[in-house]
Protein backbone atom coordinates (compact mmCIF):
# COMPACT_ATOMS: atom_id res chain seq x y z
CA UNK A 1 -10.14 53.09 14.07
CA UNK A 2 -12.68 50.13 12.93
CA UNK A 3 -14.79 52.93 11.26
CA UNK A 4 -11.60 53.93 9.08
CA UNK A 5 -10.95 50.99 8.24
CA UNK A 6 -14.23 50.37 7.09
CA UNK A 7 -14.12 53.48 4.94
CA UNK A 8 -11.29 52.41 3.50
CA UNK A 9 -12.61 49.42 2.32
CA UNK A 10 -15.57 50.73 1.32
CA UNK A 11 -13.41 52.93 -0.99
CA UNK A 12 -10.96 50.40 -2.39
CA UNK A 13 -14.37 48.63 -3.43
CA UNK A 14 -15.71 51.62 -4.95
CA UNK A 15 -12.09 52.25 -7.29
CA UNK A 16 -12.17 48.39 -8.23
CA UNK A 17 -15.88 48.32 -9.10
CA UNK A 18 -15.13 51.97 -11.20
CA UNK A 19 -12.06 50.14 -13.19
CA UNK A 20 -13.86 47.61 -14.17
CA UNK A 21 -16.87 49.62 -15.14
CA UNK A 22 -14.24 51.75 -17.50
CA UNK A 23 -12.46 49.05 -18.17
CA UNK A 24 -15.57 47.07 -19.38
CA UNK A 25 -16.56 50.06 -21.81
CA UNK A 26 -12.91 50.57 -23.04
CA UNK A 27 -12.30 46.88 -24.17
CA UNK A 28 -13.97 45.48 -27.60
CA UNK A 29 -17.44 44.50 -26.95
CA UNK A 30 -17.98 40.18 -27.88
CA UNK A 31 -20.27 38.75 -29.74
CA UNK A 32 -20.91 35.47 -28.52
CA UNK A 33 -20.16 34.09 -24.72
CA UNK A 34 -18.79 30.60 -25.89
CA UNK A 35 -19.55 29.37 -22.56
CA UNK A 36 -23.31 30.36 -22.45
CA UNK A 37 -23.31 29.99 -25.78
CA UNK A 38 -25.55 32.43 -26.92
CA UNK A 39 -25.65 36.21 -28.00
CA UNK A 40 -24.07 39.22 -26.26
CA UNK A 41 -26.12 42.28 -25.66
CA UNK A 42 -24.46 44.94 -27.75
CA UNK A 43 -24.17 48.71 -26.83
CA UNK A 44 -27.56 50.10 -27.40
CA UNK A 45 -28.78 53.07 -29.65
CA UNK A 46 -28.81 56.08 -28.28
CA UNK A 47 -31.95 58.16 -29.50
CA UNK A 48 -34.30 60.60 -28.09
CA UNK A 49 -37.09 58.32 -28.00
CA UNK A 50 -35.15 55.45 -26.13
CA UNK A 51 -34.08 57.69 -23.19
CA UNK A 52 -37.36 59.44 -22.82
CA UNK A 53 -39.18 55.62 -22.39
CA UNK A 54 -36.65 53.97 -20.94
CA UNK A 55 -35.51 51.32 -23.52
CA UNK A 56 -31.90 52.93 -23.50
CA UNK A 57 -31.49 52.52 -20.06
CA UNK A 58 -32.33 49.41 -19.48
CA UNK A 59 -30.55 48.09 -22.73
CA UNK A 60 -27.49 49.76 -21.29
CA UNK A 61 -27.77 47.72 -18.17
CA UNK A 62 -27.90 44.13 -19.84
CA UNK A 63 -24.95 45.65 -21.92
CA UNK A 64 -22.91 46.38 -19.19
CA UNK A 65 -23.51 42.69 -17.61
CA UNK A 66 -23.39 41.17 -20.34
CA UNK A 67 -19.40 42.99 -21.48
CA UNK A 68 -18.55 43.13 -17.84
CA UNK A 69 -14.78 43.03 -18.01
CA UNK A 70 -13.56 38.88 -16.83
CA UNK A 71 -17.56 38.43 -16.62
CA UNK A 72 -16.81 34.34 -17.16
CA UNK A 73 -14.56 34.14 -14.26
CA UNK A 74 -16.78 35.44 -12.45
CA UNK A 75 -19.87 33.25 -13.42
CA UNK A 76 -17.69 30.50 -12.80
CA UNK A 77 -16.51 31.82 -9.21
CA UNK A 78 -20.22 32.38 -7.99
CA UNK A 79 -20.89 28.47 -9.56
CA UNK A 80 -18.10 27.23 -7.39
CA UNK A 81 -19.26 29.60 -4.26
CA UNK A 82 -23.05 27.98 -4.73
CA UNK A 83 -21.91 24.69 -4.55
CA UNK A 84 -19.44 25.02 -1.53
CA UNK A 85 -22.71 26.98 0.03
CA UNK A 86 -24.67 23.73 -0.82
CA UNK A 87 -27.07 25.40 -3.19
CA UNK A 88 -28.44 22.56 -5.75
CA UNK A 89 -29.48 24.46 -8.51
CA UNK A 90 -28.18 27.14 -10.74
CA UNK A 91 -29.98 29.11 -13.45
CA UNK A 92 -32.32 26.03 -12.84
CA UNK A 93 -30.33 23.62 -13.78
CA UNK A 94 -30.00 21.14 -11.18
CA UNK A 95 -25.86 20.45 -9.42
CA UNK A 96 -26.59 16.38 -8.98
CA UNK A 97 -24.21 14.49 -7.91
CA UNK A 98 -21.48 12.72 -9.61
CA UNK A 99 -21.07 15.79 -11.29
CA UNK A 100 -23.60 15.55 -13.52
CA UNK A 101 -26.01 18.90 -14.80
CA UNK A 102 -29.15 17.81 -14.43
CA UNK A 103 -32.80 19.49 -16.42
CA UNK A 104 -35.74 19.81 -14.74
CA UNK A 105 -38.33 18.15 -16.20
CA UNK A 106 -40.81 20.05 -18.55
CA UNK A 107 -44.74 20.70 -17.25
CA UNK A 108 -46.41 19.72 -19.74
CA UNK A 109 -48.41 22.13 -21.92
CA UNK A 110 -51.56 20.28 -21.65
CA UNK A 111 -53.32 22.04 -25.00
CA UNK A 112 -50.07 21.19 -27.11
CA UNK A 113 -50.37 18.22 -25.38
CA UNK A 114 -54.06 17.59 -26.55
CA UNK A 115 -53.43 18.85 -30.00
CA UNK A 116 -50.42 16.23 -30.42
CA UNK A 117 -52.67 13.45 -29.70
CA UNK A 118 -55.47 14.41 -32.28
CA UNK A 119 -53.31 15.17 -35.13
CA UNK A 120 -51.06 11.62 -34.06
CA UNK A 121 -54.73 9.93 -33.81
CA UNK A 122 -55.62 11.69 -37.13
CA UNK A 123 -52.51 10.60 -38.89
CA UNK A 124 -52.78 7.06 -38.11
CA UNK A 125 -56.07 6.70 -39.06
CA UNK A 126 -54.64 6.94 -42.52
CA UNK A 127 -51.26 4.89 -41.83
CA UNK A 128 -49.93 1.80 -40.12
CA UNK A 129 -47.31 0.70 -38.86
CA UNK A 130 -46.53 3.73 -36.72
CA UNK A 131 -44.01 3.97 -33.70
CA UNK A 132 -43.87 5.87 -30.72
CA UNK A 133 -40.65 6.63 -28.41
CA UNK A 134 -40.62 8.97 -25.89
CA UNK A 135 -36.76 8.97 -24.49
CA UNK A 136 -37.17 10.40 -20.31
CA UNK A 137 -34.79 12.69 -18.95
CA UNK A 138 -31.56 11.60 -16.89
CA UNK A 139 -33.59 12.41 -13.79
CA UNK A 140 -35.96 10.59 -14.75
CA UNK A 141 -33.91 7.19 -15.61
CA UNK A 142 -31.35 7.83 -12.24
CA UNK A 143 -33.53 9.99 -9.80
CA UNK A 144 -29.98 9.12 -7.80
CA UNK A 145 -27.99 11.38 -9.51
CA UNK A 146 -30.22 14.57 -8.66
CA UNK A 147 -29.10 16.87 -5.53
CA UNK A 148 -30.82 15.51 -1.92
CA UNK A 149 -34.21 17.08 -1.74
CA UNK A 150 -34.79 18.58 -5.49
CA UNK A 151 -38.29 17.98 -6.65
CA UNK A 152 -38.89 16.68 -9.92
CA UNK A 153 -41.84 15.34 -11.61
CA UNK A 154 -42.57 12.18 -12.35
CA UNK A 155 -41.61 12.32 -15.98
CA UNK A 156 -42.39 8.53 -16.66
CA UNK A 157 -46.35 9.17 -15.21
CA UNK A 158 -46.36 12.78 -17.81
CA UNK A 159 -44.99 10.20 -20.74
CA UNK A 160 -47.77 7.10 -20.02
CA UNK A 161 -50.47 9.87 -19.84
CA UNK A 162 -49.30 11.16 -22.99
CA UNK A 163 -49.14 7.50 -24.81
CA UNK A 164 -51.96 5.87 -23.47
CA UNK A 165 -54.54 8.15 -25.29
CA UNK A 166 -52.99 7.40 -28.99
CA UNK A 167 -54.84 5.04 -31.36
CA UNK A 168 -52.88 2.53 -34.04
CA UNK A 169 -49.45 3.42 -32.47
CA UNK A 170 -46.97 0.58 -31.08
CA UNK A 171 -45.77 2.97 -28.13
CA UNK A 172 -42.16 1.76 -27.02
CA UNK A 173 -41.57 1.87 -23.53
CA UNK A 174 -38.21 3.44 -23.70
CA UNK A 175 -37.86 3.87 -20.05
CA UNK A 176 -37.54 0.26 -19.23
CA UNK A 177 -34.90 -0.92 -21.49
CA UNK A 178 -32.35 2.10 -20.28
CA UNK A 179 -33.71 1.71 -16.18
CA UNK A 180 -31.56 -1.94 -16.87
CA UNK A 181 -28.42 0.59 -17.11
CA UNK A 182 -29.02 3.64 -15.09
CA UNK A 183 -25.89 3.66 -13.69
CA UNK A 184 -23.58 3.62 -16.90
CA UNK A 185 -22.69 6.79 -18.80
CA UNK A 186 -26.46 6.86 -20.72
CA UNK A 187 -26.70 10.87 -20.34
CA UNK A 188 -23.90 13.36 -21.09
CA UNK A 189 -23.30 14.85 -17.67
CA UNK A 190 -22.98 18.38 -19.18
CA UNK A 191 -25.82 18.04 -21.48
CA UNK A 192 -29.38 17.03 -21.86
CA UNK A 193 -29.23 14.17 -24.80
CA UNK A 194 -28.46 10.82 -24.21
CA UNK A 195 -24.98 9.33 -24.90
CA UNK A 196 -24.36 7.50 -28.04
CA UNK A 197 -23.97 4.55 -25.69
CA UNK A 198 -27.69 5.56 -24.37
CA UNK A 199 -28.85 6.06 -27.67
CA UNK A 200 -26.77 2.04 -28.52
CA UNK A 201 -28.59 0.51 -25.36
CA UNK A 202 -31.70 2.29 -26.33
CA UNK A 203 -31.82 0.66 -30.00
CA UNK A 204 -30.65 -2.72 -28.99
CA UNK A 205 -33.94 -3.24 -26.60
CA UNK A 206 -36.40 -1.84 -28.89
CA UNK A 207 -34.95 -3.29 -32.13
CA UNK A 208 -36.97 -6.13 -32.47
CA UNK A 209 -40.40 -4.18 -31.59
CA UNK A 210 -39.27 -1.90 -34.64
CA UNK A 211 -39.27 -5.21 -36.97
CA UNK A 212 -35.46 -5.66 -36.70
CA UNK A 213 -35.04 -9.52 -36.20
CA UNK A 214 -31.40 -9.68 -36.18
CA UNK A 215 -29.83 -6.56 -34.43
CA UNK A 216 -26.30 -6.22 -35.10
CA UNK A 217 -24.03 -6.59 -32.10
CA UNK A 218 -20.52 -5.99 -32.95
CA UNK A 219 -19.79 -2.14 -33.24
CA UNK A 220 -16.20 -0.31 -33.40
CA UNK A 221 -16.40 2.62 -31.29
CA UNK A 222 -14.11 5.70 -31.62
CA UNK A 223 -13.55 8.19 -28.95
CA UNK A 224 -13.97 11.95 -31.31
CA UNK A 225 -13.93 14.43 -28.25
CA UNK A 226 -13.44 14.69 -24.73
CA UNK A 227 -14.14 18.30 -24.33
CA UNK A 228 -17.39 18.48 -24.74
CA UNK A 229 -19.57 21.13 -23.06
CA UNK A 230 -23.20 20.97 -23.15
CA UNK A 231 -26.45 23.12 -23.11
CA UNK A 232 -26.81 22.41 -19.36
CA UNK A 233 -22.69 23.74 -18.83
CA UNK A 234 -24.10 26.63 -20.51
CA UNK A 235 -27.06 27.47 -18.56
CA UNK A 236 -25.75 26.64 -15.36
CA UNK A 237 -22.22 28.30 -15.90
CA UNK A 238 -20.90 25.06 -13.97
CA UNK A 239 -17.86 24.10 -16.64
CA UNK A 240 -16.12 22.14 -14.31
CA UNK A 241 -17.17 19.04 -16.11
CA UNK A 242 -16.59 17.91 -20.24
CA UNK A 243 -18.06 15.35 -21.42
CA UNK A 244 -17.02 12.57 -24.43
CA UNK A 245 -18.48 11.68 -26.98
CA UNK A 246 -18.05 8.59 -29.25
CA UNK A 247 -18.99 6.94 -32.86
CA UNK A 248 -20.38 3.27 -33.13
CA UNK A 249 -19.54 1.73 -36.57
CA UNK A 250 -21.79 -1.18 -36.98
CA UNK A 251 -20.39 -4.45 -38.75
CA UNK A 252 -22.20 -4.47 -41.87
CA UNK A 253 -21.34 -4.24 -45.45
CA UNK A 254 -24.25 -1.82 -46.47
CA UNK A 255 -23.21 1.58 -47.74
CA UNK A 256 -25.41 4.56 -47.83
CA UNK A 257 -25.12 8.42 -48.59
CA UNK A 258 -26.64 11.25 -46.71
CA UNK A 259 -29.04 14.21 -48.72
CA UNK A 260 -29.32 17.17 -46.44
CA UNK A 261 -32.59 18.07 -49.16
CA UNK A 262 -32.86 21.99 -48.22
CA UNK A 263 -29.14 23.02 -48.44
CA UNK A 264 -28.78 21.00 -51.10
CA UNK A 265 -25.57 18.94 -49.53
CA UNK A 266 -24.94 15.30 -50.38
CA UNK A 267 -22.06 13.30 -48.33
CA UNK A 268 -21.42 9.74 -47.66
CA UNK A 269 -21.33 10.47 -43.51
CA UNK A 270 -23.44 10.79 -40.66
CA UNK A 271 -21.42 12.71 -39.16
CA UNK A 272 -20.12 16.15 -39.59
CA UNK A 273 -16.61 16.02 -38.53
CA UNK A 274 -15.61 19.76 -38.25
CA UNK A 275 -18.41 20.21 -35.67
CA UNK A 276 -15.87 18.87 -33.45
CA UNK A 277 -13.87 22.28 -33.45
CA UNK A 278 -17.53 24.80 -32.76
CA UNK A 279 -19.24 24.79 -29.23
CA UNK A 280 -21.87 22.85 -29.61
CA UNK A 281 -20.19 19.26 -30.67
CA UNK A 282 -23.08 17.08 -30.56
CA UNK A 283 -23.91 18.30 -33.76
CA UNK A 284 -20.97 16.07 -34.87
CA UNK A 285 -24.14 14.03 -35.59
CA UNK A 286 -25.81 15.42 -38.80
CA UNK A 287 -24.60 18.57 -38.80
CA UNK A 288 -27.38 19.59 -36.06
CA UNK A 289 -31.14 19.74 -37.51
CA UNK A 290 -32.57 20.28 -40.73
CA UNK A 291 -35.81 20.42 -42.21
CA UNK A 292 -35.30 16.90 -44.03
CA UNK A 293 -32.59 14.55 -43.96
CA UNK A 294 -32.63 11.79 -46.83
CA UNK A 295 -30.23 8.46 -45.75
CA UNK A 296 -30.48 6.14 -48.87
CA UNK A 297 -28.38 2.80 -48.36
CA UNK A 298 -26.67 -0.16 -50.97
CA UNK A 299 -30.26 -2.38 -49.36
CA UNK A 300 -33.09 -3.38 -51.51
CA UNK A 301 -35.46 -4.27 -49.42
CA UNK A 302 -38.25 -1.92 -50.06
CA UNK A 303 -38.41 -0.99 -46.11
CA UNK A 304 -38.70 2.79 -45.67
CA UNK A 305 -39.28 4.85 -42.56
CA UNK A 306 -39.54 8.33 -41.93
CA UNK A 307 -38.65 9.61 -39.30
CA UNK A 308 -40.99 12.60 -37.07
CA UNK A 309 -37.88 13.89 -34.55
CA UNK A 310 -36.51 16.19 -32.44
CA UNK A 311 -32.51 16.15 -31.79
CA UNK A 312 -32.49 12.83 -29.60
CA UNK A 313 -32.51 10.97 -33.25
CA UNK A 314 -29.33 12.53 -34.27
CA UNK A 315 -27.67 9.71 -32.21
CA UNK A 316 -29.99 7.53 -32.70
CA UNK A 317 -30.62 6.94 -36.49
CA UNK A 318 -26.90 5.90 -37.41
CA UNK A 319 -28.03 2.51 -35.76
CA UNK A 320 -30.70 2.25 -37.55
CA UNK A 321 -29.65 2.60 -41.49
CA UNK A 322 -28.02 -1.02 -42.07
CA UNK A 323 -31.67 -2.20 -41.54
CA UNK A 324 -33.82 0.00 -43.96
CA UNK A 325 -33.75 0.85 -48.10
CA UNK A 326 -34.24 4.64 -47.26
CA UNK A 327 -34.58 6.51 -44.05
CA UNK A 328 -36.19 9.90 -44.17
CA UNK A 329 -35.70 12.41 -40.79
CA UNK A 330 -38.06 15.37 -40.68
CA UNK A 331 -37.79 18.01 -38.15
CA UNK A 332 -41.34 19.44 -37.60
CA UNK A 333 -39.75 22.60 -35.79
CA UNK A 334 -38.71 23.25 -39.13
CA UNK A 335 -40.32 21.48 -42.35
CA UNK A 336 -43.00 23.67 -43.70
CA UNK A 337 -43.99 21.42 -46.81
CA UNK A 338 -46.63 18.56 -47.97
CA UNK A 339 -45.49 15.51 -45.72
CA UNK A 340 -48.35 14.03 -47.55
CA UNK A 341 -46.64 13.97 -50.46
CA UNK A 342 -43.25 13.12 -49.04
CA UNK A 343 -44.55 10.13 -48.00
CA UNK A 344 -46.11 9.53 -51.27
CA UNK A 345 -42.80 10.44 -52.93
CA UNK A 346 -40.30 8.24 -50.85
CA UNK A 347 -43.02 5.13 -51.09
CA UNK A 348 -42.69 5.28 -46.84
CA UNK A 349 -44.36 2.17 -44.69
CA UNK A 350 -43.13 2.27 -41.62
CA UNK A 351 -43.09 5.80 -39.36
CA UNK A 352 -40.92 6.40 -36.05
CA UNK A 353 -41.97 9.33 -33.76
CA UNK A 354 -39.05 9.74 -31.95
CA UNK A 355 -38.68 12.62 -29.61
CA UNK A 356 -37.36 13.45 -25.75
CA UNK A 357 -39.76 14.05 -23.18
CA UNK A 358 -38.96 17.57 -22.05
CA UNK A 359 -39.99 18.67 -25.73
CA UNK A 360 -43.04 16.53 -26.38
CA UNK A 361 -44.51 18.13 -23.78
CA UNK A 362 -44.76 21.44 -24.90
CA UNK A 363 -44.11 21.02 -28.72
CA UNK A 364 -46.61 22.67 -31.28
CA UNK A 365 -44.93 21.81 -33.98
CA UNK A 366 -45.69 18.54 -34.97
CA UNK A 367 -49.40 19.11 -34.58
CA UNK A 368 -49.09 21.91 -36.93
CA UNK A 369 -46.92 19.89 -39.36
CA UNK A 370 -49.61 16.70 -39.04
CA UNK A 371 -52.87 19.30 -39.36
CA UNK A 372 -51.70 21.29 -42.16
CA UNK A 373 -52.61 18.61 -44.96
């Protein structure tokens, strides 16, 4: 009797599993998995040569797990089933507590490490006034928040090793002035940037180290979303968590427009408002990244400051403008021109690296950016 029943559910398995197979390779393939965020594997091409070495097959079987008929309930049952089994990571993201998605933090690439440091050491042999802020992980500021027993690095011992061998460069200890609020909302808890409040409490401590004597205090803050889900929802497949995300207006009186220089896009906002409605929201700030992003204001003050950045300025900078004539961002990842002569051209004194740590430490970028003048 037990052995019949056994076949027989054995066999319903079998029929279910088949349906869904069919039912997988009947329905319209998708694109894009909103909730990963990233590319569907399409059906592949069926040709002589790709059965006889194998790509076909083995195309075919990320096709058929990527269109998997209700594939994202799934994900987001076996999410739910981990954590009730008390697993603490998924896809390598970290399940820390308070609901928050935590990254691990990066091992640092010690030869894009080394090459960082020489073309930094290069650079400010030529220039002054340079700036350095490293911005640690959320693991890093609230080791609290990360699932009992996870190992992490010590991401503020990778960031002082990094610092401590550049030459002419103020390096900003942005660790201590956020450590003060580790327990407020400084991290979204679905993604890895800071929080426009993070990137507010951030800019308030370091202000007067960047030669701001009088910091403006009084902001007006507007909630803009609370559905957003980040890179870490994405990776993990753990949506059970959005995030919000807010605008500070500064009291001030100085105006400014924004020149997004390689599309060729002027506007008189830092913030791309229709960003709102695609996945990734946080690039309600600037539109995302861009080679070169030009912020000219009403000051006359002659103060200029470019910018060397990776997204964690995107949050960051709209604090910033009331103080400077002309802020210029560049994105290493993806500026391929003479930043010798864009700092000749936009009369710059004053430079800001400004980057997280989990990309510092194994960014080539910038040293290819730095060296290629």
């Amino acid at each position: 009797m037990l052995k019949r029943y056994q076949r027989i559910l054995i066999t319903i398995f079998y029929i279910i599993l088949v349906f869904f197979l069919i039912a997988s390779l009947i329905m319209p393939d998708k694109k894009m998995s909103e909730q990963e965020n990233r590319t569907l594997t399409q059906f592949p091409q069926l040709t002589t040569t790709s059965i006889i070495n194998g790509h076909f097959f083995s195309q075919l079987d990320d096709y058929l797990s990527d269109q998997f008929l209700l594939r994202d309930q799934f994900m987001k049952l076996k999410v739910r089933v981990d954590k009730m089994e008390g697993k603490r990571e998924s896809a390598g993201v970290y399940l820390g507590h308070k609901g928050y998605l935590l990254a691990k933090n990066e091992i640092p690439n010690t030869k894009a490490l080394n090459n960082s440091i020489k073309a930094i050491n290069t650079f400010s042999s030529s220039h002054d006034n340079i700036s350095m802020m490293i911005i640690p992980s959320s693991a890093t500021i609230n080791p609290a928040l990360l699932p009992f027993g996870a190992p992490m690095r010590d991401g503020i011992k990778d960031i002082n090793n990094f610092t401590k061998q550049l030459q002419k460069v103020q390096v900003i200890d942005s660790a201590k002035g956020l450590m003060k609020y580790k327990h407020d909302y400084l991290y979204y808890k679905t993604d890895h940037h800071w929080t426009t409040y993070g990137a507010y409490r951030e800019f308030q401590s370091v202000a007067h180290q960047l030669g701001i004597e009088k910091p403006i205090t009084k902001y007006k803050k507007y909630l803009v979303t609370d559905s957003f889900e980040g890179t870490l929802a994405s990776e993990s497949g753990d949506h059970t968590h959005s995030d919000e995300i807010y605008v500070y207006e500064p009291s001030t009186k100085v105006k400014y427009y924004v020149n997004y220089v390689a599309e060729n896009k002027k506007t008189t906002s830092l913030y791309e408002i229709q960003q709102l409605k695609t996945k990734d929201q946080y690039t309600l700030f600037q539109g995302g990244n861009h080679p070169v992003v030009e912020i000219n204001t009403t000051n006359n003050n002659h103060k200029n400051l470019l910018i060397f950045k990776d997204s964690y300025a995107n949050s960051f900078v709209p604090f910033l403008y009331p103080y400077y004539q002309r802020i210029i961002m560049v994105d290493p990842r993806y500026y391929n021109d003479d930043i010798n002569k864009l700092i000749e051209n936009y009369d710059i004194n004053q430079y800001l690296f400004l980057y997280s740590a989990n990309t510092i430490m194994k960014d080539t970028s910038l040293s290819d950016l730095l060296n290629s003048n």
